[in-house]
N, C-alpha and C. Protein backbone atom coordinates (compact mmCIF):
# COMPACT_ATOMS: atom_id res chain seq x y z
N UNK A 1 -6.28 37.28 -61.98
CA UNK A 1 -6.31 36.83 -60.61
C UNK A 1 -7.35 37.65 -59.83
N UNK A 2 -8.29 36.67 -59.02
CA UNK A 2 -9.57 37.59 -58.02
C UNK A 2 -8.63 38.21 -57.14
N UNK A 3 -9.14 39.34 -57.00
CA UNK A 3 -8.58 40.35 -55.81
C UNK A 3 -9.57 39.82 -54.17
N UNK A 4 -8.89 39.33 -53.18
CA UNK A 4 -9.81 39.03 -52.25
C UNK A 4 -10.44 40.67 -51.45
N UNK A 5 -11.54 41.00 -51.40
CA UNK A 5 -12.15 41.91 -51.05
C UNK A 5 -11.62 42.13 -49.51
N UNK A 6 -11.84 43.12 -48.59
CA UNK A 6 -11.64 43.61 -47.29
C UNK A 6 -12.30 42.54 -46.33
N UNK A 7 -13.12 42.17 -46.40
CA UNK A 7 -14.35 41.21 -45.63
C UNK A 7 -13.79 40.29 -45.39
N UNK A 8 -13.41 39.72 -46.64
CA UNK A 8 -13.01 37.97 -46.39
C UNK A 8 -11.30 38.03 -46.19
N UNK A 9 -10.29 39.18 -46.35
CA UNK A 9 -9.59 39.22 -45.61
C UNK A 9 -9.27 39.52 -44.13
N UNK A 10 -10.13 39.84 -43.68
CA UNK A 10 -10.36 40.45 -42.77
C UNK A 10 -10.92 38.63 -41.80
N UNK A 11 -11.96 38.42 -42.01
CA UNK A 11 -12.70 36.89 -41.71
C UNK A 11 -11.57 36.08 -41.74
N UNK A 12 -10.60 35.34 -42.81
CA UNK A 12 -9.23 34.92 -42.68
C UNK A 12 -8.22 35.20 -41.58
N UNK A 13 -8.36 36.83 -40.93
CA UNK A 13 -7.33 37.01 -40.03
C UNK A 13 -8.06 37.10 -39.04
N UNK A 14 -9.56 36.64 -38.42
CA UNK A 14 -10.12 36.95 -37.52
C UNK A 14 -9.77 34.62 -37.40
N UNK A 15 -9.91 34.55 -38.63
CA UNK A 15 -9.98 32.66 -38.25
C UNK A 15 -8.29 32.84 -37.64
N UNK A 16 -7.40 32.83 -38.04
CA UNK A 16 -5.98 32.65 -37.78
C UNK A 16 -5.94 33.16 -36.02
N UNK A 17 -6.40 34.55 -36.23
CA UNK A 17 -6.37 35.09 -34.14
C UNK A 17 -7.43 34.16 -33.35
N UNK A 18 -8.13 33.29 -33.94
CA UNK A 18 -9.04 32.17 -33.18
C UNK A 18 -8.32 31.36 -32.75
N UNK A 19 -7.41 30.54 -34.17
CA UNK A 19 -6.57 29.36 -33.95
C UNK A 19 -5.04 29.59 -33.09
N UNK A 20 -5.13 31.00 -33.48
CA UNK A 20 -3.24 31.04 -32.39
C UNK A 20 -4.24 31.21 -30.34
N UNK A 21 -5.22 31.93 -30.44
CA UNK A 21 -6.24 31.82 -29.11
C UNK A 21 -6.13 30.39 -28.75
N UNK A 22 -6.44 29.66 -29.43
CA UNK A 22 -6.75 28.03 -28.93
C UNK A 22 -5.72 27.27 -28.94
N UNK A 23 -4.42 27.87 -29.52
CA UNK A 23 -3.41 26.96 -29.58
C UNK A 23 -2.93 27.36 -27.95
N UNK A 24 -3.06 28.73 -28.23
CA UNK A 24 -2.48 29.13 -26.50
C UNK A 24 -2.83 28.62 -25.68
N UNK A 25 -4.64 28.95 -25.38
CA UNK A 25 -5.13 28.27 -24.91
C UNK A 25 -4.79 26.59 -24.00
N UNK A 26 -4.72 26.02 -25.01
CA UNK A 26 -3.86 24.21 -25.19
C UNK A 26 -2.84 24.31 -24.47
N UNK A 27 -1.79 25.50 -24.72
CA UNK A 27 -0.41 24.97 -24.24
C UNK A 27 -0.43 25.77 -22.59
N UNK A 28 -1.12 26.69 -22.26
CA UNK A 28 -1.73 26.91 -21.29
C UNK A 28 -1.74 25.61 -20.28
N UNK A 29 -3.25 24.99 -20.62
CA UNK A 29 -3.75 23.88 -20.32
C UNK A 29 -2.64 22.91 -20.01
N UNK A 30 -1.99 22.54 -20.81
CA UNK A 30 -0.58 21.51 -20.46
C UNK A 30 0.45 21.88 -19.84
N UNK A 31 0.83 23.12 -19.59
CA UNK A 31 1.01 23.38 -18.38
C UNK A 31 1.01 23.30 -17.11
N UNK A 32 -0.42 24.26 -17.07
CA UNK A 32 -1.05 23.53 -15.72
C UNK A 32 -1.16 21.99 -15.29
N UNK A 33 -1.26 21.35 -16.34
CA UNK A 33 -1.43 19.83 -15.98
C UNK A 33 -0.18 19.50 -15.75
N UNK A 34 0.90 19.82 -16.40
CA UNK A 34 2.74 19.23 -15.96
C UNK A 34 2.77 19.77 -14.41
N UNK A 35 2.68 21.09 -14.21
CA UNK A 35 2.44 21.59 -12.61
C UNK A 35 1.60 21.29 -12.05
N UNK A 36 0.53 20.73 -11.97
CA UNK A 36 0.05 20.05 -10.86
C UNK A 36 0.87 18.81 -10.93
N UNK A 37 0.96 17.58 -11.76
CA UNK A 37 1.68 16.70 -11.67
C UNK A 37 3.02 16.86 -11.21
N UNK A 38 3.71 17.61 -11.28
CA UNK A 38 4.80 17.37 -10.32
C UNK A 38 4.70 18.25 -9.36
N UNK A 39 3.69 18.74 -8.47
CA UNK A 39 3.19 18.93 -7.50
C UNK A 39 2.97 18.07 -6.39
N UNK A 40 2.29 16.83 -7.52
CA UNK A 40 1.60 15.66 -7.16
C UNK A 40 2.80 14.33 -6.51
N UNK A 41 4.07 14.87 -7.94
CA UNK A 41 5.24 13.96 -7.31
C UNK A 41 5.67 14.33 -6.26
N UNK A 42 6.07 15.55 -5.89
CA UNK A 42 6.30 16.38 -4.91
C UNK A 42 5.93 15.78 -3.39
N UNK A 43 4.59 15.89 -3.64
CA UNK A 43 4.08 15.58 -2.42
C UNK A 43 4.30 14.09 -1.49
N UNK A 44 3.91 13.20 -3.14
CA UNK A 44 4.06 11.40 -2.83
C UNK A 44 5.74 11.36 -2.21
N UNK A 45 7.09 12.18 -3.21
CA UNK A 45 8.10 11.85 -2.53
C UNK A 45 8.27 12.55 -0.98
N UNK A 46 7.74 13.39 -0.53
CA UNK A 46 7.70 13.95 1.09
C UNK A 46 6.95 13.50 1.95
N UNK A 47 5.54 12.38 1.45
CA UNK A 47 4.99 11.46 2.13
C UNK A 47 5.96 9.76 2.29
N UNK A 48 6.63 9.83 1.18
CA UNK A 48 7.10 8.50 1.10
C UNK A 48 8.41 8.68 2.14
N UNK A 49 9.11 10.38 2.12
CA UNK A 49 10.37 10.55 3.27
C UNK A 49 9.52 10.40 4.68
N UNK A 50 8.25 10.11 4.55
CA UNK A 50 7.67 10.30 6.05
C UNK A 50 7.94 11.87 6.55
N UNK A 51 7.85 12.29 5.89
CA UNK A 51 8.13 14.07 6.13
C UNK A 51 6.57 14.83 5.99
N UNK A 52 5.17 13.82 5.72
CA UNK A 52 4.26 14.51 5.71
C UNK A 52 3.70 14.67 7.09
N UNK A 53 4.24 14.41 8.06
CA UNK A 53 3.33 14.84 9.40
C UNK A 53 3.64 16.00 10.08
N UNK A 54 4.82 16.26 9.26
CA UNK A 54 5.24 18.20 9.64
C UNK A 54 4.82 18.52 9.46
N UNK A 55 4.20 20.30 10.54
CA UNK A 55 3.54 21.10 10.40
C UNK A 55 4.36 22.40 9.47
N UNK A 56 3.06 22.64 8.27
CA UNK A 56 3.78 23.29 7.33
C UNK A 56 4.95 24.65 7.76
N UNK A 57 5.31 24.58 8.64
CA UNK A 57 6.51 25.67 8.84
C UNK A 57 7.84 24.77 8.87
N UNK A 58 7.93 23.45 9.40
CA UNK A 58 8.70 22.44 9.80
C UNK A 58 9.08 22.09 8.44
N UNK A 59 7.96 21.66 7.75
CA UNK A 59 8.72 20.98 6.35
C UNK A 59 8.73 22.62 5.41
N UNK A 60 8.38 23.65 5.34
CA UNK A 60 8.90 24.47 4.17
C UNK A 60 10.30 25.05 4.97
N UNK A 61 10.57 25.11 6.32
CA UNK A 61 12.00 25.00 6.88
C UNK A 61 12.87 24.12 6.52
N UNK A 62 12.56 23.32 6.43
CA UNK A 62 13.48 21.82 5.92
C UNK A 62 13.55 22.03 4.56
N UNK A 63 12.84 22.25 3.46
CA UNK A 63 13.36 22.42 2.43
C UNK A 63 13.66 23.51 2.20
N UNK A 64 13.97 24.55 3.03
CA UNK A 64 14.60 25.87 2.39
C UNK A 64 15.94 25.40 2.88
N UNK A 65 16.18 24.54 3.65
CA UNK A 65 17.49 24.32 4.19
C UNK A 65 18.11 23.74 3.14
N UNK A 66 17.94 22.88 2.39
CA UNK A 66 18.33 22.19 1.09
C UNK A 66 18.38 23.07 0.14
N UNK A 67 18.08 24.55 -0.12
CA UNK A 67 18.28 25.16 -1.17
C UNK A 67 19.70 25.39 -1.38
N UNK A 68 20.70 25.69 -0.63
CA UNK A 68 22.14 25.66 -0.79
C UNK A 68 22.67 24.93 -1.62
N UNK A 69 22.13 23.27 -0.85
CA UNK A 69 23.01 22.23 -1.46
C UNK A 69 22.75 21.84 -2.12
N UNK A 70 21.42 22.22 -3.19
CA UNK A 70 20.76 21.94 -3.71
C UNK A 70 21.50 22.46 -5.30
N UNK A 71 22.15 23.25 -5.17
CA UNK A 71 23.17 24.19 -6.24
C UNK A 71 24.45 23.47 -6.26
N UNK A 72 24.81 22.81 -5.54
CA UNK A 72 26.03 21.75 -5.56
C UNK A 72 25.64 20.56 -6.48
N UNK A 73 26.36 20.52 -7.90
CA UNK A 73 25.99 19.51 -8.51
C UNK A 73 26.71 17.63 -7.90
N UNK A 74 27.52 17.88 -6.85
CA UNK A 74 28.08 16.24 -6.37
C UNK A 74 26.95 16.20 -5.56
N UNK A 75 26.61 17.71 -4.66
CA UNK A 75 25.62 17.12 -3.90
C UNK A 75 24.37 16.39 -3.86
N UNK A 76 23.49 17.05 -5.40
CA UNK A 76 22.44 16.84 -6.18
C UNK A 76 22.89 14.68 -6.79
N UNK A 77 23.98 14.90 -7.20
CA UNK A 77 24.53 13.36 -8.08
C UNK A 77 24.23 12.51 -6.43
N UNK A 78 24.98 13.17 -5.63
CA UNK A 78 24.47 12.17 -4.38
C UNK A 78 23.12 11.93 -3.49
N UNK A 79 22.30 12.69 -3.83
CA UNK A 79 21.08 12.27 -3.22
C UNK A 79 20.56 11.82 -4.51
N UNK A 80 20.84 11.79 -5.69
CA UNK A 80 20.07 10.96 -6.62
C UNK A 80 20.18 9.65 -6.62
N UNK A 81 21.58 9.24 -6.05
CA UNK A 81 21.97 8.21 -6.32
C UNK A 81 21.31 7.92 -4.80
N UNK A 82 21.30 7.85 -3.65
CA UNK A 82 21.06 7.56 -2.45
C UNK A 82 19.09 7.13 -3.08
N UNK A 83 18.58 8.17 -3.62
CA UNK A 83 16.98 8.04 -4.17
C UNK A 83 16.47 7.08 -4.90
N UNK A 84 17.86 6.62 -5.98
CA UNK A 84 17.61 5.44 -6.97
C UNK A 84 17.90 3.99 -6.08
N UNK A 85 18.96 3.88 -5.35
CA UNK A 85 18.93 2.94 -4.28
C UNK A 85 17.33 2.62 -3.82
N UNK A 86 17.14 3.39 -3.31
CA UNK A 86 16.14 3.27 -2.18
C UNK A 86 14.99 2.77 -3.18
N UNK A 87 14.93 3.27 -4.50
CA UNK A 87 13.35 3.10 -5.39
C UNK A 87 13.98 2.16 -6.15
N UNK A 88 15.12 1.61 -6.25
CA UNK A 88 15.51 0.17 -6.22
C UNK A 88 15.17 -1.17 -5.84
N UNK A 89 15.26 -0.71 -4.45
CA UNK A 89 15.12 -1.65 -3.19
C UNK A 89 13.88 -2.23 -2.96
N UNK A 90 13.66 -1.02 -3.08
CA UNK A 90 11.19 -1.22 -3.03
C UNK A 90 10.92 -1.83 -4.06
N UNK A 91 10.93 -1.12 -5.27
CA UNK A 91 10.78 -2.06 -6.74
C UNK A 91 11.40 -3.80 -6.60
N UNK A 92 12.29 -3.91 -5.89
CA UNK A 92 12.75 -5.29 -5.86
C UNK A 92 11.96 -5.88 -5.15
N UNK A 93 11.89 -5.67 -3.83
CA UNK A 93 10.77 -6.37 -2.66
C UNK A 93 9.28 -5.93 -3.21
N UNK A 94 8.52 -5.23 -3.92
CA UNK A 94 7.42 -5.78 -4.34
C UNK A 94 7.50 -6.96 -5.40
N UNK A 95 8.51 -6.70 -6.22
CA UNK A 95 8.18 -7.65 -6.75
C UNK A 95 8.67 -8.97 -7.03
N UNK A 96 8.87 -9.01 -5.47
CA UNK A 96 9.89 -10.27 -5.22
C UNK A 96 9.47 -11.18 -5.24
N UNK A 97 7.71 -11.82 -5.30
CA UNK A 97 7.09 -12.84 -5.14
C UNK A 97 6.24 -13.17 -6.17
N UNK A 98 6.28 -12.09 -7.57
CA UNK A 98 6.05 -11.95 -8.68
C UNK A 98 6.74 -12.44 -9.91
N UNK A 99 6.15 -13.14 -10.55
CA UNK A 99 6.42 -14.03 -11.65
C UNK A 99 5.91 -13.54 -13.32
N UNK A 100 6.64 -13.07 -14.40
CA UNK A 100 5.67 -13.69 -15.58
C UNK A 100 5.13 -14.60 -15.75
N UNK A 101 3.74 -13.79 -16.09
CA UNK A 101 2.63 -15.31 -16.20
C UNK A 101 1.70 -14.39 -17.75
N UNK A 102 1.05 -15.75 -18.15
CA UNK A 102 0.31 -15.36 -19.23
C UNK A 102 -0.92 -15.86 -19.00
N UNK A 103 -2.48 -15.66 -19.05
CA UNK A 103 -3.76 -15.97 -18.71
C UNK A 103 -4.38 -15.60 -20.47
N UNK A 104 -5.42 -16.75 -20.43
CA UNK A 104 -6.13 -16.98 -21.86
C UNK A 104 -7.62 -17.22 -21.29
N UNK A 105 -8.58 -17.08 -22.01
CA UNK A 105 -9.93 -16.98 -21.50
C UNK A 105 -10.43 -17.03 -22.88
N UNK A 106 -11.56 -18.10 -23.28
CA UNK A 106 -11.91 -18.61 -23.95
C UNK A 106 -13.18 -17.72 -24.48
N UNK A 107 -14.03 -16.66 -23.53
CA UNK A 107 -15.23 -16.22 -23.59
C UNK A 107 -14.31 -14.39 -23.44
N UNK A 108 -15.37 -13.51 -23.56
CA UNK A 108 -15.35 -11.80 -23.73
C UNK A 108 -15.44 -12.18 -21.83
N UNK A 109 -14.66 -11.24 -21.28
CA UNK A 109 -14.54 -11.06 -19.86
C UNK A 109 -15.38 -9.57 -19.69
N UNK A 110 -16.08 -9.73 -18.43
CA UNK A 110 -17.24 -8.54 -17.82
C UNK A 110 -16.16 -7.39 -17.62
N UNK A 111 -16.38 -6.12 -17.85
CA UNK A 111 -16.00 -4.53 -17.63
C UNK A 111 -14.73 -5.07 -16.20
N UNK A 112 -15.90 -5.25 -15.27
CA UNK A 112 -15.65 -5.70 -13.34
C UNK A 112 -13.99 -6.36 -13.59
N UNK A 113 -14.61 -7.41 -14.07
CA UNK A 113 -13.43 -8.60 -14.26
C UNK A 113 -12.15 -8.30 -14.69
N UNK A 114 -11.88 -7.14 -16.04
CA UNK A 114 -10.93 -6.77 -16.41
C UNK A 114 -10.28 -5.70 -15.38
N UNK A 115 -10.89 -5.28 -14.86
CA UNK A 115 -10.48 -4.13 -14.12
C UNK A 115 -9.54 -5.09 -12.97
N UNK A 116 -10.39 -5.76 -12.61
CA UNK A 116 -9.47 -6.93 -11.27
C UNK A 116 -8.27 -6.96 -11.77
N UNK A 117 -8.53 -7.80 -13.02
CA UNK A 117 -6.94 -8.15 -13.86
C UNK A 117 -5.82 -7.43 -14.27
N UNK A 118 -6.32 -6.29 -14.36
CA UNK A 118 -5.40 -5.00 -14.26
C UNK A 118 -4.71 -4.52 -13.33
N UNK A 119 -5.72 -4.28 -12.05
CA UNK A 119 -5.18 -3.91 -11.00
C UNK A 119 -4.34 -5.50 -10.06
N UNK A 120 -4.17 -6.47 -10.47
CA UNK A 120 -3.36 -7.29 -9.92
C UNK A 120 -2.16 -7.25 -10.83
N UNK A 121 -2.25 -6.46 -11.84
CA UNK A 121 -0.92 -6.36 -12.61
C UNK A 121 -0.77 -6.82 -14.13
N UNK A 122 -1.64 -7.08 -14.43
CA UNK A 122 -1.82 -7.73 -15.86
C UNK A 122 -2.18 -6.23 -17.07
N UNK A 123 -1.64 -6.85 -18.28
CA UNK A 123 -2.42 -6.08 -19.32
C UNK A 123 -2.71 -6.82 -20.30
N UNK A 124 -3.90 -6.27 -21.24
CA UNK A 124 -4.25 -6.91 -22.26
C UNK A 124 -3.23 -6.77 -23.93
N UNK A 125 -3.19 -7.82 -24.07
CA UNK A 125 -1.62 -7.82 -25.46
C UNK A 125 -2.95 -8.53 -26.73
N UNK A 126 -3.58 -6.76 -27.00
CA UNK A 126 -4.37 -7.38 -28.36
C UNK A 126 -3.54 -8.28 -29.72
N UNK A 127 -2.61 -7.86 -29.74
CA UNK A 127 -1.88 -8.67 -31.19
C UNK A 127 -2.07 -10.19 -30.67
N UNK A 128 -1.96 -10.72 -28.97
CA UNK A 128 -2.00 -12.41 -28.90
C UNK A 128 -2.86 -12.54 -28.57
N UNK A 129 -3.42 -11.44 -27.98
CA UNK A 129 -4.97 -11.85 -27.16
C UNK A 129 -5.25 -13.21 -25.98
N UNK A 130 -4.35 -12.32 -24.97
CA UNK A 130 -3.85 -12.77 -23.82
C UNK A 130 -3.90 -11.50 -22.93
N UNK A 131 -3.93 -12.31 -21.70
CA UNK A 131 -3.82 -11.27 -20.54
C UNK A 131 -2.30 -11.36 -20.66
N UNK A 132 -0.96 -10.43 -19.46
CA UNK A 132 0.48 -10.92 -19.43
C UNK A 132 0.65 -9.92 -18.15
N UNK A 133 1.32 -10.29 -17.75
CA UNK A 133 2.35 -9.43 -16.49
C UNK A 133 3.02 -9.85 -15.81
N UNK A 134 3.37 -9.24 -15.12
CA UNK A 134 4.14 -9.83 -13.36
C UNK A 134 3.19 -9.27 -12.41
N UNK A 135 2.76 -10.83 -11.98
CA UNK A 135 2.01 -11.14 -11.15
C UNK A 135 2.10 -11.86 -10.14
N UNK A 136 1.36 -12.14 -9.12
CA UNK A 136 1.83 -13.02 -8.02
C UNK A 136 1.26 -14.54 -8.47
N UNK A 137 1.19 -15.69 -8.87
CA UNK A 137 1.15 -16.63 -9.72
C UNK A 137 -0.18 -17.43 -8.57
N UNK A 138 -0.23 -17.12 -7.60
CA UNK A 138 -1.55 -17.60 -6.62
C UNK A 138 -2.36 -16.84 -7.00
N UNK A 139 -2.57 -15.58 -6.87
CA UNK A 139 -3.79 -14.45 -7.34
C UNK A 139 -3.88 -14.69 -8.54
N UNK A 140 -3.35 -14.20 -9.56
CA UNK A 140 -3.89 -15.11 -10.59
C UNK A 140 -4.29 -15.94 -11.07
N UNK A 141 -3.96 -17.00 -10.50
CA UNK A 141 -4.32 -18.66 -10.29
C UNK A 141 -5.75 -18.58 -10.05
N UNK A 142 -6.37 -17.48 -8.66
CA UNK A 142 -7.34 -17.83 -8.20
C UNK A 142 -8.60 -16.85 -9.57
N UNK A 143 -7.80 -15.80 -9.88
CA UNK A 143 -8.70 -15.09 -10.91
C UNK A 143 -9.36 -15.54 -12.03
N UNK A 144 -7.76 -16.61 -12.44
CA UNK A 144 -7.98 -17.40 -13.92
C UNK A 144 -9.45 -18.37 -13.37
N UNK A 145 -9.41 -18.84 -12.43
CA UNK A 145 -10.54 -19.84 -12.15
C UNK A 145 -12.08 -19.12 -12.14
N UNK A 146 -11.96 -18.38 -11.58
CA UNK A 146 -13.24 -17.66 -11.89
C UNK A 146 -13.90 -17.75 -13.40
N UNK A 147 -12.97 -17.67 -14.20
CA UNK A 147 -13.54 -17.40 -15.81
C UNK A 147 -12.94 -18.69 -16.50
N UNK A 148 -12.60 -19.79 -15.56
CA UNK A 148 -12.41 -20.57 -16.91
C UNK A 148 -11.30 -20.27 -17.60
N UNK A 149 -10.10 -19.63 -17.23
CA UNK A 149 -9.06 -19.10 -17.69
C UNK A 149 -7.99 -20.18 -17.41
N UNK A 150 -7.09 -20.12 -18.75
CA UNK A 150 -6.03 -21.29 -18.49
C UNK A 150 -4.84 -20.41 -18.35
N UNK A 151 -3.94 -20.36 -17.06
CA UNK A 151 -2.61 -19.71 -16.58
C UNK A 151 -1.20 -20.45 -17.42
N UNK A 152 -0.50 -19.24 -17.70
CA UNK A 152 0.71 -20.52 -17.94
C UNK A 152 1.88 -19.96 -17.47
N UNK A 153 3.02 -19.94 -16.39
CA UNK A 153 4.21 -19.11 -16.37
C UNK A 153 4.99 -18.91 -17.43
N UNK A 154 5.71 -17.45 -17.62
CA UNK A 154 6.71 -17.62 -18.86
C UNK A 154 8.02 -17.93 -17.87
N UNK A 155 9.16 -18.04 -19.01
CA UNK A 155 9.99 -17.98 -18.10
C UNK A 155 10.73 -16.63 -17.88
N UNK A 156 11.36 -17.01 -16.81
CA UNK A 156 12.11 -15.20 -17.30
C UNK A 156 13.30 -15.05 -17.86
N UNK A 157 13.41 -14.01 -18.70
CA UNK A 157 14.75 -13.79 -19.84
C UNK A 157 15.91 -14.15 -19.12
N UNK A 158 16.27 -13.90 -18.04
CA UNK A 158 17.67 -13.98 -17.58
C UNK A 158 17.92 -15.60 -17.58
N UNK A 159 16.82 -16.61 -17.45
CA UNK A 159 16.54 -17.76 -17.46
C UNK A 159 16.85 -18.36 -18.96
N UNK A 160 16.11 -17.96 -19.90
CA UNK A 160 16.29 -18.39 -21.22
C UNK A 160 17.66 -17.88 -21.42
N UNK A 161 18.60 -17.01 -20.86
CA UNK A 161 20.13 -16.59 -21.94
C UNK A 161 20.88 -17.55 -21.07
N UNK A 162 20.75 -17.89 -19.76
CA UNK A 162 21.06 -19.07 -19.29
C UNK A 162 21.19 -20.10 -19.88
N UNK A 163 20.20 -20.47 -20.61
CA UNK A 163 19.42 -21.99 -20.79
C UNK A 163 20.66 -21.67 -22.11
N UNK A 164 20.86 -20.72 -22.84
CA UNK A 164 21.47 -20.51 -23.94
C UNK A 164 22.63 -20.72 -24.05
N UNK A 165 22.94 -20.09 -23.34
CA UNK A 165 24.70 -20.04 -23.06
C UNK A 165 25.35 -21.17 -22.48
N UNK A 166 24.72 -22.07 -21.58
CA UNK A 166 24.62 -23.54 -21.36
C UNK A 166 24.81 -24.37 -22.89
N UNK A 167 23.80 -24.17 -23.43
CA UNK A 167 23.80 -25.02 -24.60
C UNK A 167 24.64 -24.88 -25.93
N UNK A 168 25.51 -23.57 -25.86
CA UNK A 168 26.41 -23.08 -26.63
C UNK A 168 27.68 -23.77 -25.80
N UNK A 169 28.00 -23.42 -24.60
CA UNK A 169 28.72 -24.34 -23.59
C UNK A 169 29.23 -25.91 -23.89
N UNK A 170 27.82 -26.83 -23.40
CA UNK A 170 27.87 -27.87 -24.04
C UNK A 170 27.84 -28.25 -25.39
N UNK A 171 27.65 -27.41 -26.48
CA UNK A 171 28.02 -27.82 -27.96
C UNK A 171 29.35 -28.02 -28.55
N UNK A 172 29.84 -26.92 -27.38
CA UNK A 172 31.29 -26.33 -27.60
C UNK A 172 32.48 -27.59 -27.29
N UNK A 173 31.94 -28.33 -25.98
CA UNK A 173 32.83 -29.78 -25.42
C UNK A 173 32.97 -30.97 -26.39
């Protein structure tokens, strides 16, 4: 058996203190990125309480006041639940006038174009190679025309176990 010389053991444990450097490094890095991001939530939920026009003594007063109850776990269960309501409510009324729809386009669509389609709510489903989302079924309507795109509504699931349970219903008489 070769005896590995001083050098190249030495080079081996200089590669290993590189790779544990860069692993740190990394988890460092993702860090910082989880803390700014919920920094970021932070902020959107104290703009969305309308609590961003306090002057910063007003709102870091206001939330030191919540540090108490903040250690009360019914109290914590109850503003979660009061929070999920509310991001309930919104989630419902946006997308109250929104439909599954599916869009097909016969030609490669421009960079521009996809981006539109995205930001009205759509994504691209490579396995059918279709646009799909919940969308507002007029805006799309007017997008699909631009490109020659043929729209089609799906229906929605709660619709089809309907349609189902009906027909298990009437099989049943």
């Amino acid at each position: 058996m070769a005896r590995t010389s001083l050098a190249e053991r030495m080079t081996r444990l200089d590669q290993q203190k590189a790779r544990i450097a860069e692993q740190e490094a990394k988890i460092k890095t993702d860090e910082r990125k989880q803390r700014t991001r919920r920094l970021i939530e932070a902020g959107g939920l104290i703009e969305k309480a309308g609590l961003i026009d306090l002057d910063a003594n007003a709102l870091y007063g206001a939330l030191l006041s919540l540090g108490a109850p903040a250690k009360d776990s019914a109290q914590v269960a109850q503003w979660s639940k009061a929070g999920g309501q509310v991001f309930d409510r919104e989630a419902k009324a946006r997308d109250a006038n929104k439909e599954p729809v599916i869009v097909t386009f016969a030609t490669t669509l421009p960079t521009p174009f996809t981006t539109r389609l995205r930001g009205a709510g759509l994504r691209w489903n490579k396995v059918l190679q279709h646009w799909e989302g919940l969308a507002e079924h007029g805006e799309i309507a007017e997008l699909a025309r631009e490109h020659d795109g043929a729209l089609r509504r799906v229906r929605p699931l709660e619709e089809t176990h309907k349609d189902k349970s009906r027909e298990k219903t009437a099989g049943a008489s």
